[in-house]
Protein backbone atom coordinates (compact mmCIF):
# COMPACT_ATOMS: atom_id res chain seq x y z
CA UNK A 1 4.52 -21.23 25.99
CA UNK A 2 0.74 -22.18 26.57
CA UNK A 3 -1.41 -24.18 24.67
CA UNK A 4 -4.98 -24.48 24.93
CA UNK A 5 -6.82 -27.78 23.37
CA UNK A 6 -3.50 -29.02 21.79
CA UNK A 7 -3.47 -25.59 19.59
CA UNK A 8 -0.53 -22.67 19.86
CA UNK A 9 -1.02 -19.91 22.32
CA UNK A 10 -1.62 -17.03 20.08
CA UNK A 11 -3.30 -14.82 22.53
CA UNK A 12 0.31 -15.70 24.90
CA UNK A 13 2.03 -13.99 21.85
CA UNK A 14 -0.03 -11.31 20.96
CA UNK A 15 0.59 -10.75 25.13
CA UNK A 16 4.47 -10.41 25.30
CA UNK A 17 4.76 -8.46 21.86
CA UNK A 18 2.16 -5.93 23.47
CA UNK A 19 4.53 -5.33 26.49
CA UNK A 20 7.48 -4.32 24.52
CA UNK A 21 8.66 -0.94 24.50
CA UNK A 22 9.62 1.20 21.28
CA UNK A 23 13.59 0.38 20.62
CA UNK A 24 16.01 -0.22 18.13
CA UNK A 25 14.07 -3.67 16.97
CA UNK A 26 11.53 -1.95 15.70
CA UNK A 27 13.57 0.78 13.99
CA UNK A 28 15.58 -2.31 12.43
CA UNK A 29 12.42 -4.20 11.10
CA UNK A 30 10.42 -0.83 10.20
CA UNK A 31 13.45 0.11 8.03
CA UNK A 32 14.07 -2.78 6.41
CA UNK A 33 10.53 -3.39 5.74
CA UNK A 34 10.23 0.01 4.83
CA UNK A 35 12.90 -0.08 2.24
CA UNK A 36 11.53 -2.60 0.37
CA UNK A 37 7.92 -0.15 0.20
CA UNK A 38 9.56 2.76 -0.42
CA UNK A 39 11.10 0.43 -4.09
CA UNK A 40 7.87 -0.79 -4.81
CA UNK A 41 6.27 2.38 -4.44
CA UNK A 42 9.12 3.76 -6.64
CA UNK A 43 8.69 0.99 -9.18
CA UNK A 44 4.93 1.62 -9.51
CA UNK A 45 5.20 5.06 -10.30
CA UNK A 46 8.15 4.22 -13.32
CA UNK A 47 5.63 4.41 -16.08
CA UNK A 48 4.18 7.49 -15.01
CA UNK A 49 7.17 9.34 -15.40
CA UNK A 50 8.41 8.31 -18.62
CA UNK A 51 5.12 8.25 -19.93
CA UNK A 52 5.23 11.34 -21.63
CA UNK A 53 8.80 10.19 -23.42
CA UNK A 54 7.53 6.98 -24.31
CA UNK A 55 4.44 8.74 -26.53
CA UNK A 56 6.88 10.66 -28.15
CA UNK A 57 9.35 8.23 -28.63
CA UNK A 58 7.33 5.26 -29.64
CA UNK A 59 4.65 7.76 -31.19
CA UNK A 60 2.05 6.17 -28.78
CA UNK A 61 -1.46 6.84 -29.03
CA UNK A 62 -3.72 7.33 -26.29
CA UNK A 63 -5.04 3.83 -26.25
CA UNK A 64 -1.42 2.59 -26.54
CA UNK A 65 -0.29 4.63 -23.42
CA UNK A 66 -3.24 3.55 -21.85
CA UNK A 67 -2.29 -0.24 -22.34
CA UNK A 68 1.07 0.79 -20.77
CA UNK A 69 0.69 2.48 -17.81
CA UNK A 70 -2.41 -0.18 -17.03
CA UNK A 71 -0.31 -3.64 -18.02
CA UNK A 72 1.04 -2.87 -14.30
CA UNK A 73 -1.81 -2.71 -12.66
CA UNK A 74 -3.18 -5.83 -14.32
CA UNK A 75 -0.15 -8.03 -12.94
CA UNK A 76 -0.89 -6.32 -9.38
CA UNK A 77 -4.09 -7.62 -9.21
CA UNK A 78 -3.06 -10.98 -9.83
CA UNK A 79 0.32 -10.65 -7.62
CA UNK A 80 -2.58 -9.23 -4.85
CA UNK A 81 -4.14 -12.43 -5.26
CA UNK A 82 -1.41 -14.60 -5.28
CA UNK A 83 0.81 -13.28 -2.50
CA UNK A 84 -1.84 -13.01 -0.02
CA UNK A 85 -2.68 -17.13 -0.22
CA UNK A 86 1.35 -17.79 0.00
CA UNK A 87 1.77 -15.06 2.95
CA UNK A 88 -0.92 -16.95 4.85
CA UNK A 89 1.17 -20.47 3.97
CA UNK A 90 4.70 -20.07 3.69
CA UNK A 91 4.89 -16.91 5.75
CA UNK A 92 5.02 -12.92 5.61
CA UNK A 93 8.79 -12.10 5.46
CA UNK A 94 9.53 -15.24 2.79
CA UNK A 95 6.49 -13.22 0.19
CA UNK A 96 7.63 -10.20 0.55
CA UNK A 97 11.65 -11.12 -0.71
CA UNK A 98 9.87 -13.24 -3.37
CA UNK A 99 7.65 -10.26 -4.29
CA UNK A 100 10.61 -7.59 -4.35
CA UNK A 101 12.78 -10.27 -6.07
CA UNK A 102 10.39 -10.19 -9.05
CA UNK A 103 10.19 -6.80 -8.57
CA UNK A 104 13.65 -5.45 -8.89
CA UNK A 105 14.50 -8.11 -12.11
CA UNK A 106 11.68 -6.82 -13.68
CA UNK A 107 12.41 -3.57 -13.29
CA UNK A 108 15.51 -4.16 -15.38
CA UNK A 109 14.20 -6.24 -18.25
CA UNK A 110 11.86 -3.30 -18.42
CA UNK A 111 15.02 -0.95 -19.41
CA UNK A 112 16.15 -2.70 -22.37
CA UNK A 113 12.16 -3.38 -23.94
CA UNK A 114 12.14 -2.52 -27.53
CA UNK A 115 8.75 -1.72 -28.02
CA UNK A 116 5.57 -0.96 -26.44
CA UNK A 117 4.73 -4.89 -26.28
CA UNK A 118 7.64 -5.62 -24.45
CA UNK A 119 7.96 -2.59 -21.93
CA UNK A 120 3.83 -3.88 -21.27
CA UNK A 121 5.17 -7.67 -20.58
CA UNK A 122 7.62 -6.77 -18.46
CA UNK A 123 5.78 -4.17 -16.62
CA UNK A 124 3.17 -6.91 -15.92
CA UNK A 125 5.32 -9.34 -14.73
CA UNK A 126 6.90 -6.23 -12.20
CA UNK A 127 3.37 -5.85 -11.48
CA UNK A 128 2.92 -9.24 -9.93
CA UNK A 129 5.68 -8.34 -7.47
CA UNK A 130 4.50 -5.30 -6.41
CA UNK A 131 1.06 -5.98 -5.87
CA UNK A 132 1.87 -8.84 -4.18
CA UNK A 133 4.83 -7.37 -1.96
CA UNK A 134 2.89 -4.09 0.07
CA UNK A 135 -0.40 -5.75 1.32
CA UNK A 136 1.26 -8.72 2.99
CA UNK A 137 4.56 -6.19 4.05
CA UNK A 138 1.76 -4.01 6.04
CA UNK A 139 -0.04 -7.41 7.37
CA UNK A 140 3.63 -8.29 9.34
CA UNK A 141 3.86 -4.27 10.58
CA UNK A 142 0.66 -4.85 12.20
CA UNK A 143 1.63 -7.70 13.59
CA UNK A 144 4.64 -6.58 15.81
CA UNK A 145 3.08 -3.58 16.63
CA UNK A 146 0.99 -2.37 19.82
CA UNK A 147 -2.52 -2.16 19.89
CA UNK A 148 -2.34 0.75 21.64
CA UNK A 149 -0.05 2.90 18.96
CA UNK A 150 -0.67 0.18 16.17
CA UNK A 151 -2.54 3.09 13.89
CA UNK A 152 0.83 5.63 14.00
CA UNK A 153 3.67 3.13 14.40
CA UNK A 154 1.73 1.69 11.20
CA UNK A 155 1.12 4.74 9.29
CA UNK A 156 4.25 6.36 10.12
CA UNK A 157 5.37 3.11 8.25
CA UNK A 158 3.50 3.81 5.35
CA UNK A 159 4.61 7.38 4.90
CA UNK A 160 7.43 5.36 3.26
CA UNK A 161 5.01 4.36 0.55
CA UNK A 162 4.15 7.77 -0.77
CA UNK A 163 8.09 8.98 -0.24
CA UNK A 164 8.93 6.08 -2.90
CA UNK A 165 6.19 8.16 -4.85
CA UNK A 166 7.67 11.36 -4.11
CA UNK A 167 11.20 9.92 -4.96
CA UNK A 168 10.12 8.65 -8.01
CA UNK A 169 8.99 11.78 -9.37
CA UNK A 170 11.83 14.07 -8.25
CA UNK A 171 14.62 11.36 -9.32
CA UNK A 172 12.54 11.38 -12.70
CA UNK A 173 12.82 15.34 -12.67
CA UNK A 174 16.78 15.33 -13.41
CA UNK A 175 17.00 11.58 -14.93
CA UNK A 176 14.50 11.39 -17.65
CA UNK A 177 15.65 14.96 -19.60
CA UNK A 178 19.54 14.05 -18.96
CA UNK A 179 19.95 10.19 -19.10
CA UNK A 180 16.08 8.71 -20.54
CA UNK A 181 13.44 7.04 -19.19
CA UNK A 182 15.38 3.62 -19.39
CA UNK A 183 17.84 4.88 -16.39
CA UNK A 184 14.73 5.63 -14.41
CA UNK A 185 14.05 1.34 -14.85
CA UNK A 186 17.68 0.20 -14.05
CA UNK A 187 17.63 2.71 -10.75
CA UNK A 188 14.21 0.28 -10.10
CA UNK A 189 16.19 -3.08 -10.12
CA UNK A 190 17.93 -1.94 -6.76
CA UNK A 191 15.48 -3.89 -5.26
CA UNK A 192 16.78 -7.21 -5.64
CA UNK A 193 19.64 -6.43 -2.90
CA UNK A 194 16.93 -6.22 -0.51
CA UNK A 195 14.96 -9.36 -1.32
CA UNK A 196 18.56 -11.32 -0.39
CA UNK A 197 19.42 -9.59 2.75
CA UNK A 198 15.60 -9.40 4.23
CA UNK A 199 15.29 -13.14 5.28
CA UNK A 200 18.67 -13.06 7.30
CA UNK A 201 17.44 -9.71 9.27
CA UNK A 202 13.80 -9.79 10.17
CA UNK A 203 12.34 -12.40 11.99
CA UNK A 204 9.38 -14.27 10.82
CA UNK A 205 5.79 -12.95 12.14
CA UNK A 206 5.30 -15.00 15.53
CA UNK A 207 1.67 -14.80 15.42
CA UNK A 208 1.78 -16.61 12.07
CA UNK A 209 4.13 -19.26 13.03
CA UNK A 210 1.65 -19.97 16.09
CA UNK A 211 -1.47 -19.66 13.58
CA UNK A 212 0.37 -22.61 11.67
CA UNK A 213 1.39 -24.42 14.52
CA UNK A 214 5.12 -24.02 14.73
CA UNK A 215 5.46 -23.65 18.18
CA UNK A 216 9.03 -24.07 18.87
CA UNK A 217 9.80 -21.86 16.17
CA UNK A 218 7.42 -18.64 17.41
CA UNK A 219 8.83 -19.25 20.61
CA UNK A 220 12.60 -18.85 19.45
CA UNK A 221 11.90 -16.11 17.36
CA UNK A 222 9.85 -14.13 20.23
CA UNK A 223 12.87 -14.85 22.51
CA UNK A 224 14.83 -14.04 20.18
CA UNK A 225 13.19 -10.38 19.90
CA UNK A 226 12.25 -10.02 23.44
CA UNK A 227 16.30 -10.56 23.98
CA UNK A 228 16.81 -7.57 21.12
CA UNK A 229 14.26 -5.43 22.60
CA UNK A 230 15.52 -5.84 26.26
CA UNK A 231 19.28 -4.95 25.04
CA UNK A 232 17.87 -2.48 23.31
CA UNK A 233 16.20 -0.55 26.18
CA UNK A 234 18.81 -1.58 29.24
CA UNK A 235 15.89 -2.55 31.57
CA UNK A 236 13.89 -5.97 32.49
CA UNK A 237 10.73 -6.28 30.14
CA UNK A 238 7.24 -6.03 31.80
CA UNK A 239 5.18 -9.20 32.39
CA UNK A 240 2.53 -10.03 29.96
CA UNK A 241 -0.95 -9.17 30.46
CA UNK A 242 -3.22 -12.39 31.54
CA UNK A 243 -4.19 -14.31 28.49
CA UNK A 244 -8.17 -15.33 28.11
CA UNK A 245 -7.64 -18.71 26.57
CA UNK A 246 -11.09 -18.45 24.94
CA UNK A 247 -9.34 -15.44 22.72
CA UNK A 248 -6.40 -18.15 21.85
CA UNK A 249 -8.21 -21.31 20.71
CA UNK A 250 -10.41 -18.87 18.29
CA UNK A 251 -7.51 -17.31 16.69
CA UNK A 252 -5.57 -19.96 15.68
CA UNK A 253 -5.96 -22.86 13.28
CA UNK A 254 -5.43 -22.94 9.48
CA UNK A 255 -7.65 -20.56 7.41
CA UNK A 256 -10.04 -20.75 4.33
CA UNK A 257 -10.46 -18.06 1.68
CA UNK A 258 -14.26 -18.64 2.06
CA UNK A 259 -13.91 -17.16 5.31
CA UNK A 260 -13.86 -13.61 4.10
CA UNK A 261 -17.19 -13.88 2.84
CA UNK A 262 -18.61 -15.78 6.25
CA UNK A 263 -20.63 -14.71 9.30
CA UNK A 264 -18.86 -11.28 10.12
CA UNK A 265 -15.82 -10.89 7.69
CA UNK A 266 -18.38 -10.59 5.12
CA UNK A 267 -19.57 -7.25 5.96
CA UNK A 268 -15.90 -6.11 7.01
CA UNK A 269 -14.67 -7.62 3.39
CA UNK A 270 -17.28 -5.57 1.90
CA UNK A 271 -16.31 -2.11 2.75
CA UNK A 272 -12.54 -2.63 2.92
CA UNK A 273 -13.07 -3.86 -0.81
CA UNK A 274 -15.11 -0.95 -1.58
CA UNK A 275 -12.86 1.56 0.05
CA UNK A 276 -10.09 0.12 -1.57
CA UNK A 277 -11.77 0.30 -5.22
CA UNK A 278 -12.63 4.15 -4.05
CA UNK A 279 -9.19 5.12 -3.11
CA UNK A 280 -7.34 4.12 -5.77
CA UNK A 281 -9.43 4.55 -8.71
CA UNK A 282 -9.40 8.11 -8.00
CA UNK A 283 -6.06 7.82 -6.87
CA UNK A 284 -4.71 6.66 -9.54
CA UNK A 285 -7.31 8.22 -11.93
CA UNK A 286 -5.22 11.57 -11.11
CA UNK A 287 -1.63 10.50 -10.83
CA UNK A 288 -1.06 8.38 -13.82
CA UNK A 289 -2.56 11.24 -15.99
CA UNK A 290 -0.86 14.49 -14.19
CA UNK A 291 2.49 14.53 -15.83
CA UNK A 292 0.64 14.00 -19.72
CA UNK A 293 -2.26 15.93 -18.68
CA UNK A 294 0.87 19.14 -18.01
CA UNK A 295 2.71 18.79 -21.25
CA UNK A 296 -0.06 17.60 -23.62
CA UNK A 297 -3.44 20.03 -22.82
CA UNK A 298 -1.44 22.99 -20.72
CA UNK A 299 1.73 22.99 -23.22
CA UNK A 300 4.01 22.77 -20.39
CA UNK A 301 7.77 21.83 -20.67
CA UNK A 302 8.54 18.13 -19.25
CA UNK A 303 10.43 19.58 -16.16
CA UNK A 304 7.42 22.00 -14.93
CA UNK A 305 5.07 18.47 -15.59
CA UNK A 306 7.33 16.50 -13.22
CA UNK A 307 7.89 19.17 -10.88
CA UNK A 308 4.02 19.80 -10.01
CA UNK A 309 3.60 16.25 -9.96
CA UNK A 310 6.52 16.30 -7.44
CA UNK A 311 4.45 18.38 -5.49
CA UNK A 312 1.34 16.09 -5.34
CA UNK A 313 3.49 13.66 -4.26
CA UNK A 314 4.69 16.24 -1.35
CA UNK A 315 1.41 17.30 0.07
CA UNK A 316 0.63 13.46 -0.14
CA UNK A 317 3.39 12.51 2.31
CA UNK A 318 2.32 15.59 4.89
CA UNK A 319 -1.36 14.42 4.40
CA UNK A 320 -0.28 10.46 5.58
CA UNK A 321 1.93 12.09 8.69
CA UNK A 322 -0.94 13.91 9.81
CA UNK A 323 -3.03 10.80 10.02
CA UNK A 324 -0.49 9.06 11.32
CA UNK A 325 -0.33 11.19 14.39
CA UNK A 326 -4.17 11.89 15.18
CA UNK A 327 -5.91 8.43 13.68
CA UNK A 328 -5.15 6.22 17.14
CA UNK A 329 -6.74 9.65 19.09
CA UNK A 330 -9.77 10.00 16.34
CA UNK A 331 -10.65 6.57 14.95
CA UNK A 332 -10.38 4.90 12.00
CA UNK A 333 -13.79 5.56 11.15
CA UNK A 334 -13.79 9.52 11.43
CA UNK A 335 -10.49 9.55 9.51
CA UNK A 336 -11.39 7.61 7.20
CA UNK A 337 -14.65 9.12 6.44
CA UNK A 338 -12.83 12.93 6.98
CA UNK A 339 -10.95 11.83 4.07
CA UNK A 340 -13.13 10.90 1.47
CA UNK A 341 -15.13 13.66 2.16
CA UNK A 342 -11.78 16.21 1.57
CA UNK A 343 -11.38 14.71 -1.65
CA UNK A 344 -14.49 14.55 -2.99
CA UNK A 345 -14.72 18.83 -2.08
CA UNK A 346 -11.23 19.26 -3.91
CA UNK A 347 -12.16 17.56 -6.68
CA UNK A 348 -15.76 18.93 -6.94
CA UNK A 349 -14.38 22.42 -6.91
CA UNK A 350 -11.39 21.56 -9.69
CA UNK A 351 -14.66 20.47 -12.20
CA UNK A 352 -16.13 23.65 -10.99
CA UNK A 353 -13.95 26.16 -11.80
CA UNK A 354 -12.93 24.38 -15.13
CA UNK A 355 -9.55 23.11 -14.75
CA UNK A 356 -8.47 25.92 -17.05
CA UNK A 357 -4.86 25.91 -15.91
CA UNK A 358 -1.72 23.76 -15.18
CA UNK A 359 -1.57 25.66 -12.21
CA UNK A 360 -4.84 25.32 -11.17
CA UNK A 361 -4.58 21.49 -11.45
CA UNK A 362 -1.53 21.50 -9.77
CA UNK A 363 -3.00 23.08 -6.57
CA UNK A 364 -6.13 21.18 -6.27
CA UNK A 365 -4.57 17.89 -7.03
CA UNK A 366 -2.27 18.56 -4.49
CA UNK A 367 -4.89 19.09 -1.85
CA UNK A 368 -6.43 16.27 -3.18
CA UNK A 369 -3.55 13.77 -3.09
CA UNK A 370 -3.11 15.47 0.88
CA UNK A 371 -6.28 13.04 1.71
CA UNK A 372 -5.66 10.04 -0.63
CA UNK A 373 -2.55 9.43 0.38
CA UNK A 374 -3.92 9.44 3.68
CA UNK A 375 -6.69 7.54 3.21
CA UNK A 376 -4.46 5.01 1.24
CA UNK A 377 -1.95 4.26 4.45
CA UNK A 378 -4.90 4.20 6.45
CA UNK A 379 -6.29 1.31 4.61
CA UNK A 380 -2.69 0.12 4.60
CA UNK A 381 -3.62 -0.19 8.77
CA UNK A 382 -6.88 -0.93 8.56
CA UNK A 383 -7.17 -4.24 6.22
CA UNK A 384 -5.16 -6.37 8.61
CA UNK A 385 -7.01 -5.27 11.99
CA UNK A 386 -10.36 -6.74 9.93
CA UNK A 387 -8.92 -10.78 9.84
CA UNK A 388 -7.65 -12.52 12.16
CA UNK A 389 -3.69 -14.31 11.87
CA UNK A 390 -4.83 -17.24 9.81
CA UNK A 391 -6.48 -15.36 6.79
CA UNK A 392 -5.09 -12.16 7.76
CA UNK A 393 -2.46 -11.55 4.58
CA UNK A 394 -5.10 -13.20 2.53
CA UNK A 395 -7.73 -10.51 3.80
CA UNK A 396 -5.61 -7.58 3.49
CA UNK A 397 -4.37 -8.76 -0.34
CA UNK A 398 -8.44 -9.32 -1.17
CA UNK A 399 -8.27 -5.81 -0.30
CA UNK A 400 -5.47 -5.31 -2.43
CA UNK A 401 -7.24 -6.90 -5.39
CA UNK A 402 -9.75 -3.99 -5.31
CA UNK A 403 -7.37 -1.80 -5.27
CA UNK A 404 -5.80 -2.75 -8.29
CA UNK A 405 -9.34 -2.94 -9.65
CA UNK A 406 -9.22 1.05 -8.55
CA UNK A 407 -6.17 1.42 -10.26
CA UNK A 408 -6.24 -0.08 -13.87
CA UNK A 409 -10.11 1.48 -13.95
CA UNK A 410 -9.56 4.61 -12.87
CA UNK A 411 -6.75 5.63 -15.74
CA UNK A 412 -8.91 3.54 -18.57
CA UNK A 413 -11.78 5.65 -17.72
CA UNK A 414 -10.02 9.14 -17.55
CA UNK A 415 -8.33 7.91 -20.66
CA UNK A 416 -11.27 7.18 -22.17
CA UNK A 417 -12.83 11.17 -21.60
CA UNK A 418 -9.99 12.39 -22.97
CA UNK A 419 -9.92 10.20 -26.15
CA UNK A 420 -13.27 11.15 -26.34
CA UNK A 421 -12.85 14.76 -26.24
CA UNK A 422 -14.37 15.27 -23.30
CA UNK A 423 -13.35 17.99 -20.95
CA UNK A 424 -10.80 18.13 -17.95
CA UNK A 425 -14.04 19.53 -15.60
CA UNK A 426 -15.89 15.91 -16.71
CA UNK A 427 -12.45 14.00 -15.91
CA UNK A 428 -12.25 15.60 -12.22
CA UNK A 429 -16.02 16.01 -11.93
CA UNK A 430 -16.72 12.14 -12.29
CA UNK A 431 -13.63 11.72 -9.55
CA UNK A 432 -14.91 13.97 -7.26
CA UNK A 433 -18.26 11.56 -7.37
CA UNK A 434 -16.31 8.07 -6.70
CA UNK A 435 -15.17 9.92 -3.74
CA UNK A 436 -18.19 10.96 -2.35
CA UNK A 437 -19.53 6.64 -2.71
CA UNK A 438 -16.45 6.47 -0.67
CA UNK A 439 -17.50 8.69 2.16
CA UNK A 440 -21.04 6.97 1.97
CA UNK A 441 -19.03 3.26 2.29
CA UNK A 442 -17.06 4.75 5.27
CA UNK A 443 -20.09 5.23 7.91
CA UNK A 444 -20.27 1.42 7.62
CA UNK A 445 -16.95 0.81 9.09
CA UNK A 446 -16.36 -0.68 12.49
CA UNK A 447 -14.09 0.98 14.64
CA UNK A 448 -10.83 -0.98 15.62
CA UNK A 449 -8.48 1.77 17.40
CA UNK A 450 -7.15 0.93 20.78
CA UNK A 451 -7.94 -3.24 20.69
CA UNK A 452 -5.74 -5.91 19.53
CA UNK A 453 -6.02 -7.97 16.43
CA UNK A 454 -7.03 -11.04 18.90
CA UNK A 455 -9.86 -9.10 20.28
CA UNK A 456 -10.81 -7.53 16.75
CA UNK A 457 -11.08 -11.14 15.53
CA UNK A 458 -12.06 -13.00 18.64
């Protein structure tokens, strides 16, 4: 192991993970990793689901549903906040078991709340964990991954996000009618298997034990995977690639949250945060609404609600698989701003016509969810290429906290048309003009495909 002016070798690292070939390590970490997505993806979609129960049930108003689906989001800001300082301190695997931990227990105090107040409290508190769990979860996948296929070994990652979505929904198709929505929550508490296993069978980022200093450690655990990854493939390893100790000494060292709004992370913190905002305000603007939207203005049974939000949820997952396997060809950039733009023309054309129909809705939502979803994993990628190791999970989790911004605003406000009366063509009208900002914030991207997150951050 190098070291250049007393400091890790970073650059030494970033070297001998690029050499490795595909194998059964990174089918191992990606799964295990992935499982813990695919709950918290699950989890955030829980309210969604028995939304339309609840307001029955508990004779919820809109404000009062409102409060529910957004007490969530609120704790997801904060857990954004919060996990992304302790993934940058006490490391990326440790966060994300603490994050899943809280996720999974309070998925099953949520099942036995009594009343709206309680189901909110709870759903806050699962909130922290899940906010707090994905951004720093997607910070370590870019990490062992190779700049060359970093964007679809990523992505192909994320896909596991929206299948937790997908999951949700079509588990909440045959659970919520037979057994209640309170099943749905105890099914969520799986979780907390994972966050006890996940420490003995991943291995710690090496690029962030080097960024902090532990030397001996990162090289152990890169042995350690180099050994894996060697068994794995039944051949000798390649050599590294020279390392430019310049690249090294500037990566490493211990970060400062003041450095996302410094020299060049300032302009790269800027649009990340405003994509992020974009995304999921609209993102979430549709999806927490779809399933009430069904059975309250188109007087459609429960099961048809769930089912064409099912299929939202489908077209989402096909939209994120086709990015995954063109965005290290195209760019981030063009994919990004492709996106936005496919959105924003699906929406526009929903207001258009009227949104006169369940069906109708159903269809362009679903071509609309084909781009967020896509646009969502992307940024999933995309965060973590903009920082480099030592504020890296911090940057991505700033991110984050616009996201969550995006996601308790973009329900109030579609909440707030329909309390007011207004019409479905103003709800998907207004959408379709948050994506078009979007688009506008994506020409200012840089372009990071094909470079390592030592030369992004160099």
């Amino acid at each position: 192991m190098t070291t250049v002016a007393g400091k890790p070798a970073l650059g030494s690292v970033a070297a001998r993970l690029e050499r490795l070939p595909h194998s059964r390590w990174h089918v191992k970490v990606r799964f295990l990793i992935g499982a813990v997505t695919f709950f918290e993806a699950f989890d955030q979609l829980l309210a969604a689901s028995a939304l339309p129960v609840l307001m029955d049930e508990w004779n919820l108003s809109t404000g009062q549903a409102t409060f529910a689906v957004t007490a969530a989001s609120i704790g997801m800001l904060l857990g954004a906040l919060a996990a992304g300082w302790l993934g940058d301190r006490v490391g990326r695997v440790r966060t994300v078991a603490l994050g899943v931990g809280i996720t999974g227990l309070s998925s099953l105090a949520v099942a036995f709340a009594g009343s709206i107040e309680t189901f909110a409290l709870f759903r806050f508190v699962q909130g922290l964990g899940i906010g707090g769990v994905v951004p720093v979860a997607a910070t370590y996948i870019n990490e062992i991954a190779r700049s060359d296929k970093r964007g679809r070994f990523v992505l192909l990652y994320e896909m596991i996000f929206p299948a937790g979505l997908a999951t949700a929904t079509l588990v909440a198709v045959w659970v919520v009618p037979n057994l209640g929505w309170r099943a749905m929550f105890l099914i969520g508490a799986l979780p907390v298997l994972i966050a006890v296993a996940l420490p003995r069978h991943v291995e710690e980022s090496p690029r962030w034990l080097l960024a902090r200093g532990r030397v001996e450690e990162a090289e152990e655990i890169i042995a350690r995977i180099e050994a894996q990854v060697e068994a794995s493939v039944k051949e000798p390893l390649p050599a590294p690639a020279p390392v430019d100790p310049a690249l090294e000494e500037k990566a490493a060292g211990t970060g400062r949250i003041r450095e996302l709004f410094q020299g060049r992370y300032l302009r790269r913190t800027a649009v990340i945060s405003g994509l992020w905002f974009v995304a999921y305000y609209v993102n979430h603007g549709i999806s927490t609404w779809l399933p009430s939207l069904y059975t309250k203005e188109f007087d459609l049974d429960l099961t048809t609600a769930l089912v064409f939000t099912l299929l939202s949820n489908v077209t989402g997952l096909l939209g994120t698989f086709i990015a995954a396997m063109v965005i290290d060809r195209i760019g981030r950039r063009p994919a990004l701003i492709a996106a936005l733009t496919g959105a924003m023309l699906a929406l526009g054309v929903l207001a258009l016509l009227g949104a006169t129909s369940g069906t109708q809705v159903a269809i362009f939502a679903s071509c609309t969810t084909f781009f967020l979803f896509a646009i969502n994993a992307g940024l999933y990628l995309y965060s973590p290429e903009m920082y480099p190791t030592r504020i890296r999970a911090t940057g991505a989790s700033f991110g984050g906290l616009w996201n969550r911004a995006g996601v308790i605003l973009g329900p109030v406000t579609v909440g707030a048309i329909i309390g007011a009366g207004g019409s479905l063509s103003l709800v998907f009208a207004q959408l379709a003009v948050v994506a078009a900002v979007g688009a506008v914030i994506a020409w200012f991207a840089i372009e990071t495909k094909g470079k390592t997150l030592e030369e992004l951050n160099s």
